[in-house]
C-alpha atoms as a PDB file:
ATOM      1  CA  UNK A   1       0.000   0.000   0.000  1.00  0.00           C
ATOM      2  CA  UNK A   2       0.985   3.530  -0.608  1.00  0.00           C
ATOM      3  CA  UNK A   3       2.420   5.409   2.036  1.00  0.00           C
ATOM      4  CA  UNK A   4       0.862   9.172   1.902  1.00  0.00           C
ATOM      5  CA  UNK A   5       2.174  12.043   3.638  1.00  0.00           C
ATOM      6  CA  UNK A   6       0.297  14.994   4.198  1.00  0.00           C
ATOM      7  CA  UNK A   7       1.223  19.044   4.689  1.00  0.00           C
ATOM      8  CA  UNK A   8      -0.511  21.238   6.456  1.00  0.00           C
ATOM      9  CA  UNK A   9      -3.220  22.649   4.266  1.00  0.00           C
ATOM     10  CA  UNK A  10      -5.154  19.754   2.627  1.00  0.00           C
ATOM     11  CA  UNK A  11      -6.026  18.496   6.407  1.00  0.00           C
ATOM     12  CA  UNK A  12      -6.636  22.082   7.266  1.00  0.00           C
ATOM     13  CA  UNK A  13      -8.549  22.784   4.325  1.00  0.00           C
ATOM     14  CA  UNK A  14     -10.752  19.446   4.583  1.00  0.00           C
ATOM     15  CA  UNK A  15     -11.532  19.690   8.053  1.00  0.00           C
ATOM     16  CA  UNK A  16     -13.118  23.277   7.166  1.00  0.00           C
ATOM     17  CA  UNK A  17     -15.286  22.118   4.751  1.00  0.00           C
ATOM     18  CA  UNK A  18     -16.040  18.621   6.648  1.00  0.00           C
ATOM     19  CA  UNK A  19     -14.824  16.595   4.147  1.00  0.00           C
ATOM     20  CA  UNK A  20     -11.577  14.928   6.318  1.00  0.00           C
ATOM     21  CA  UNK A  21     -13.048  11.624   6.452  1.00  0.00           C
ATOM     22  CA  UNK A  22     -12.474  10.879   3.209  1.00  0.00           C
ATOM     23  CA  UNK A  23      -8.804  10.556   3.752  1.00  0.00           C
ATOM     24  CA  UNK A  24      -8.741   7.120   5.258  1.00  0.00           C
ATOM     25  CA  UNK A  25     -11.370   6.059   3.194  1.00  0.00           C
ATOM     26  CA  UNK A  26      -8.875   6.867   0.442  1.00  0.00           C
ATOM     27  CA  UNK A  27      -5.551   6.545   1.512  1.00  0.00           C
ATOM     28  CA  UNK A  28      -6.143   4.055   5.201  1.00  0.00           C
ATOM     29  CA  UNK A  29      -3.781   5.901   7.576  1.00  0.00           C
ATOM     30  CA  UNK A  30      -1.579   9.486   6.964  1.00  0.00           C
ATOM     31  CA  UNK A  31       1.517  10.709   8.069  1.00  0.00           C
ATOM     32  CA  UNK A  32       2.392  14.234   9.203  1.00  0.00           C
ATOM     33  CA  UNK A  33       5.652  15.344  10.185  1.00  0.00           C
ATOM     34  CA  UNK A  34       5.785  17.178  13.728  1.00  0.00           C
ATOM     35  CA  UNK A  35       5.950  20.254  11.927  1.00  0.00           C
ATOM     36  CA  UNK A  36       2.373  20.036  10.235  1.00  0.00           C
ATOM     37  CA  UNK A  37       0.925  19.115  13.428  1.00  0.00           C
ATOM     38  CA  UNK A  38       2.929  22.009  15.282  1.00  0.00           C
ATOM     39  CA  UNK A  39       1.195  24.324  12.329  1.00  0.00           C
ATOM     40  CA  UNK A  40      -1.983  22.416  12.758  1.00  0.00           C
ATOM     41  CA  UNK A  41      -2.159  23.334  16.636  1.00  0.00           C
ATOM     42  CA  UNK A  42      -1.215  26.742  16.304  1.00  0.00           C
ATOM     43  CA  UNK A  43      -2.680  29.474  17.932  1.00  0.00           C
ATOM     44  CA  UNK A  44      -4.035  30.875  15.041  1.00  0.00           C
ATOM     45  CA  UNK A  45      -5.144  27.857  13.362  1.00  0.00           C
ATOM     46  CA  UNK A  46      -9.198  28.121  12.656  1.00  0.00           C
ATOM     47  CA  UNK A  47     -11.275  26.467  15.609  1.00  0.00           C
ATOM     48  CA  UNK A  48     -12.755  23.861  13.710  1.00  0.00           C
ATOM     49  CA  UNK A  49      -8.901  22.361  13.160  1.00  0.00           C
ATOM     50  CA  UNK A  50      -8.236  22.353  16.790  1.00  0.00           C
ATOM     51  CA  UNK A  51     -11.352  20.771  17.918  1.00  0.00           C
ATOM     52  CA  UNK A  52     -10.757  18.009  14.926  1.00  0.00           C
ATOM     53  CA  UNK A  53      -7.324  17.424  16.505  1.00  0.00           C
ATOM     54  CA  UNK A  54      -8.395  17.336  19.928  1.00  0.00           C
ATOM     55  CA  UNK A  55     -10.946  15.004  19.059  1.00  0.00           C
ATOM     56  CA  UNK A  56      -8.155  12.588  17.336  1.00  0.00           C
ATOM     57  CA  UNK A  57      -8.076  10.661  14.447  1.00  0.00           C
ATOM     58  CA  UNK A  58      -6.724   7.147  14.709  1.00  0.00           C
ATOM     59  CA  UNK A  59      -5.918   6.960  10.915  1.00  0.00           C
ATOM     60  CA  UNK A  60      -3.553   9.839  11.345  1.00  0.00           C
ATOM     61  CA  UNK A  61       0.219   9.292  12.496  1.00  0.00           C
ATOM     62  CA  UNK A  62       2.788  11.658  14.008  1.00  0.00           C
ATOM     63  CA  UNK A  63       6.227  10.724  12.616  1.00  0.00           C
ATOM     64  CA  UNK A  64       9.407  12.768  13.559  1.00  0.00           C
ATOM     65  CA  UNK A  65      11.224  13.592   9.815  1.00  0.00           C
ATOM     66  CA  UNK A  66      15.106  13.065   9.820  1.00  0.00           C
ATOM     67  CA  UNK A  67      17.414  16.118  10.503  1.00  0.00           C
ATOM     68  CA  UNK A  68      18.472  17.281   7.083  1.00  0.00           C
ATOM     69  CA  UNK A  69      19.837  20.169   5.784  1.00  0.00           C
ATOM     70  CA  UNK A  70      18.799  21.299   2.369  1.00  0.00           C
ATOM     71  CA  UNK A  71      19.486  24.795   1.389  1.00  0.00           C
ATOM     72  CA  UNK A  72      17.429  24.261  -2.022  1.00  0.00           C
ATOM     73  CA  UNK A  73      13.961  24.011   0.137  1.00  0.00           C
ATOM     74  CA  UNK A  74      15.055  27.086   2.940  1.00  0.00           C
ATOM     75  CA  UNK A  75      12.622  29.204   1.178  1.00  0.00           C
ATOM     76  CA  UNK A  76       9.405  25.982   1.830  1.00  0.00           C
ATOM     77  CA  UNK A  77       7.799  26.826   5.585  1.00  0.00           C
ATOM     78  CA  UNK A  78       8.891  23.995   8.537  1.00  0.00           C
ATOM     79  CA  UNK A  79       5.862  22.297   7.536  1.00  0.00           C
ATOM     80  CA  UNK A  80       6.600  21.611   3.322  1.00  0.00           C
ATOM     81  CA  UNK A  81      10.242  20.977   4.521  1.00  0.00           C
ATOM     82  CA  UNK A  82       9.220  18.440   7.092  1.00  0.00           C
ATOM     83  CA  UNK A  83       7.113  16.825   4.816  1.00  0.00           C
ATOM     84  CA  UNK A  84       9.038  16.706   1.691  1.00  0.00           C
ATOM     85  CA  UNK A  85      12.251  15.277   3.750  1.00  0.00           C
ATOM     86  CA  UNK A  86       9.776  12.424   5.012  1.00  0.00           C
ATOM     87  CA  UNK A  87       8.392  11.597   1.736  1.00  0.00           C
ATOM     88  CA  UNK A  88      12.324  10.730   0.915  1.00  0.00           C
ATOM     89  CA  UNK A  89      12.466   8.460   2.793  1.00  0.00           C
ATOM     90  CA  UNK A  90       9.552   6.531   2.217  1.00  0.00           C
ATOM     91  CA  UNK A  91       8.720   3.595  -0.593  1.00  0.00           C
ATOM     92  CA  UNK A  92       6.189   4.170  -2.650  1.00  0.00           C
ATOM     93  CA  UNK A  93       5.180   7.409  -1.255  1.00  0.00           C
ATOM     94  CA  UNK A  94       2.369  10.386  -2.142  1.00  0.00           C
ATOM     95  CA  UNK A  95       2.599  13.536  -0.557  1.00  0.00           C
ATOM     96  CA  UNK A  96      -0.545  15.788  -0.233  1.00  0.00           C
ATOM     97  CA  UNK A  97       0.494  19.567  -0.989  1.00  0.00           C
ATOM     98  CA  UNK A  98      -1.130  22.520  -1.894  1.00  0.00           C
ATOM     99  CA  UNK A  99       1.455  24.844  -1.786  1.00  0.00           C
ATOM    100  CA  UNK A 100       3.081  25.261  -5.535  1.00  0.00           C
ATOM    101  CA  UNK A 101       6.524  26.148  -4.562  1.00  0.00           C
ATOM    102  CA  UNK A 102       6.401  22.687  -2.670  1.00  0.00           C
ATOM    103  CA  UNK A 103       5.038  21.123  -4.818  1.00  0.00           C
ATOM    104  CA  UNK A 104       7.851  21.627  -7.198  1.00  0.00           C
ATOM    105  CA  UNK A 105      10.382  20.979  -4.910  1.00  0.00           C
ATOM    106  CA  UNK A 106       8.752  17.675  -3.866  1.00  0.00           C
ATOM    107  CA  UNK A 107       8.004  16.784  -7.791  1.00  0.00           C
ATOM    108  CA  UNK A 108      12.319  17.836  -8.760  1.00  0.00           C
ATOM    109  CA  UNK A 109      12.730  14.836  -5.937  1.00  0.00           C
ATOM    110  CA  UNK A 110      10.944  12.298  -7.587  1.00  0.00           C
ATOM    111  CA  UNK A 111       7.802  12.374  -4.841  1.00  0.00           C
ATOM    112  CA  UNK A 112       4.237  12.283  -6.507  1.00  0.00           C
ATOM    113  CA  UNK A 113       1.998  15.092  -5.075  1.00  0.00           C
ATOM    114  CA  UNK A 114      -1.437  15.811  -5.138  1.00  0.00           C
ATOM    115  CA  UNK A 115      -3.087  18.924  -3.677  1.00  0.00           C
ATOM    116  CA  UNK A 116      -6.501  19.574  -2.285  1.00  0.00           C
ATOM    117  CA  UNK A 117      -8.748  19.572  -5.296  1.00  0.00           C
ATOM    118  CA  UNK A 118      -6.619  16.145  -6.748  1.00  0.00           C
ATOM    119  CA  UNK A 119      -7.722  14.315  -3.401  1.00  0.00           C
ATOM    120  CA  UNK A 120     -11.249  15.713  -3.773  1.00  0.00           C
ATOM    121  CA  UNK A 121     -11.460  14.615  -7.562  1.00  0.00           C
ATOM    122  CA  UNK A 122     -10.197  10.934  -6.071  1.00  0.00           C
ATOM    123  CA  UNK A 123     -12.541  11.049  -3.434  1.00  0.00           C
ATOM    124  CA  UNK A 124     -15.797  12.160  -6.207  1.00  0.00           C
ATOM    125  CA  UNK A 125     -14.523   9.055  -8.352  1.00  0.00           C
ATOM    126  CA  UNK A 126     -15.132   6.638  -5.927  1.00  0.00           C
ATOM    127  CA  UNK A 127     -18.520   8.720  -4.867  1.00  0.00           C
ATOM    128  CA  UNK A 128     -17.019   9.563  -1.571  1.00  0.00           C
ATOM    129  CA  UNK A 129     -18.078  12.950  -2.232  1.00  0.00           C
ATOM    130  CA  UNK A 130     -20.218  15.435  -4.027  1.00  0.00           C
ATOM    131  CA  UNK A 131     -17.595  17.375  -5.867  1.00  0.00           C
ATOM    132  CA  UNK A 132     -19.283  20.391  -6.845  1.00  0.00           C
ATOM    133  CA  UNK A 133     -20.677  20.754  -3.171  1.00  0.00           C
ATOM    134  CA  UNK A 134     -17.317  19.894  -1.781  1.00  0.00           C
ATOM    135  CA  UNK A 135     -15.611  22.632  -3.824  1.00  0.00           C
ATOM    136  CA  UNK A 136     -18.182  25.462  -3.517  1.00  0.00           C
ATOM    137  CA  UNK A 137     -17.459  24.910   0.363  1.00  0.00           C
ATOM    138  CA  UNK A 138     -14.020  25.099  -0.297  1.00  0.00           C
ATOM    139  CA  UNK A 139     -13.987  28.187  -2.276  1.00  0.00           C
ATOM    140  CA  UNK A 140     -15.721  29.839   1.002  1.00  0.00           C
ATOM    141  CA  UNK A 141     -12.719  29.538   2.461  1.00  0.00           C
ATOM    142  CA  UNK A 142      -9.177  31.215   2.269  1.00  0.00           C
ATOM    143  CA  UNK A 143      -8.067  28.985  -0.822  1.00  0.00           C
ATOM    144  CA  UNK A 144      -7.714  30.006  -4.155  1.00  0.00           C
ATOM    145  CA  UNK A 145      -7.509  28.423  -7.380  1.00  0.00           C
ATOM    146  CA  UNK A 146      -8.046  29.580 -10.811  1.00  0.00           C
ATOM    147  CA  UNK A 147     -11.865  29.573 -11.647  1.00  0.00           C
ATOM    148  CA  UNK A 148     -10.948  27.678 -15.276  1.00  0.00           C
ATOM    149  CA  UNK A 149      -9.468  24.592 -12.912  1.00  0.00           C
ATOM    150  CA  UNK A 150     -12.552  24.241 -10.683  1.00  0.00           C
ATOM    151  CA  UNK A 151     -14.805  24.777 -13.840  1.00  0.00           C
ATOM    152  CA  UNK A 152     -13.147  21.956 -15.440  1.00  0.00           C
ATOM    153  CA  UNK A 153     -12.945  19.486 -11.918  1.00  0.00           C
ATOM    154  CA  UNK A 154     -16.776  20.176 -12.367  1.00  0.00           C
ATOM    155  CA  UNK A 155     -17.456  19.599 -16.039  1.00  0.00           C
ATOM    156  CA  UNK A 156     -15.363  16.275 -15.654  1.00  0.00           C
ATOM    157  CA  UNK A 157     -17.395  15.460 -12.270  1.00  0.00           C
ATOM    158  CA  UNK A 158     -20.324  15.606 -14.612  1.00  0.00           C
ATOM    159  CA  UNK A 159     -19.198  13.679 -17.246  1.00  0.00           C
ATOM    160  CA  UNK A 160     -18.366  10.988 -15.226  1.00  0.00           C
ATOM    161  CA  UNK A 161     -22.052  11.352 -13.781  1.00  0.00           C
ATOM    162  CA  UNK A 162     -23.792  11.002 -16.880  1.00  0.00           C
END
């Protein structure tokens, strides 16, 4: 089984729009660094995150990400680095990223990423969600993505429908 490794912002970003159960239905169990949890409790996280973490998830894992130095991801946050040094480490690996920079620097590596909307169009594929529900929550929120991408995720949602 794939081993999947998540950032910060998909859990954030699912947990806001009540759609974080469909990551073990997907993936069984994910790994965050200490970093994305440390991000994930902070202060200024939304409410809804901390109460989601306080409640606990059993399918999620805390792992501790070696102590590397790489001046090529200095300019990722503590949570991308954390997460991107993990995935190295790991067989077989998918890392869940929204953020592009990180993205890159994950893809230059040879890890497979998917951000937020790619685990939503998984989860709609395999009816776990409605997609064009799922993503007019999402766009309530603080993420952005160009209108011509979610257009499309729905057009192919509906397509797949018919």
């Amino acid at each position: 089984m794939r081993v999947v490794i998540a950032d910060t912002s998909p859990i954030n970003y699912l947990i806001l729009i009540d759609a974080i159960e469909i990551l073990p239905r997907l993936y069984g169990r994910v790994i965050v660094p200490l970093e994305v949890l440390a991000e994930l409790t902070d202060p200024d996280a939304p409410a809804e995150v901390a109460r989601w973490l306080h409640d606990g998830a059993e399918w999620l894992e805390v792992e501790r990400a070696p102590q590397e130095e790489d001046d090529s991801l200095e300019e990722l946050d503590a949570g991308e680095r954390a997460a991107i040094i993990l995935a190295l480490h790991q067989p077989n690996v998918l890392l869940l990223m929204d953020d592009a920079p990180g993205r890159a620097a994950a893809t230059a590596r040879g890890i497979d990423t998917v951000g937020t909307l790619g685990v939503l169009r998984a989860a709609a594929m395999k009816e776990l969600v409605n997609l064009p529900l799922a993503l007019a929550r999402l766009l309530t929120t603080n993420f952005r993505a160009p209108k011509s991408v979610v257009e499309a995720l729905i057009s192919e949602d509906a397509q797949r429908l018919l």
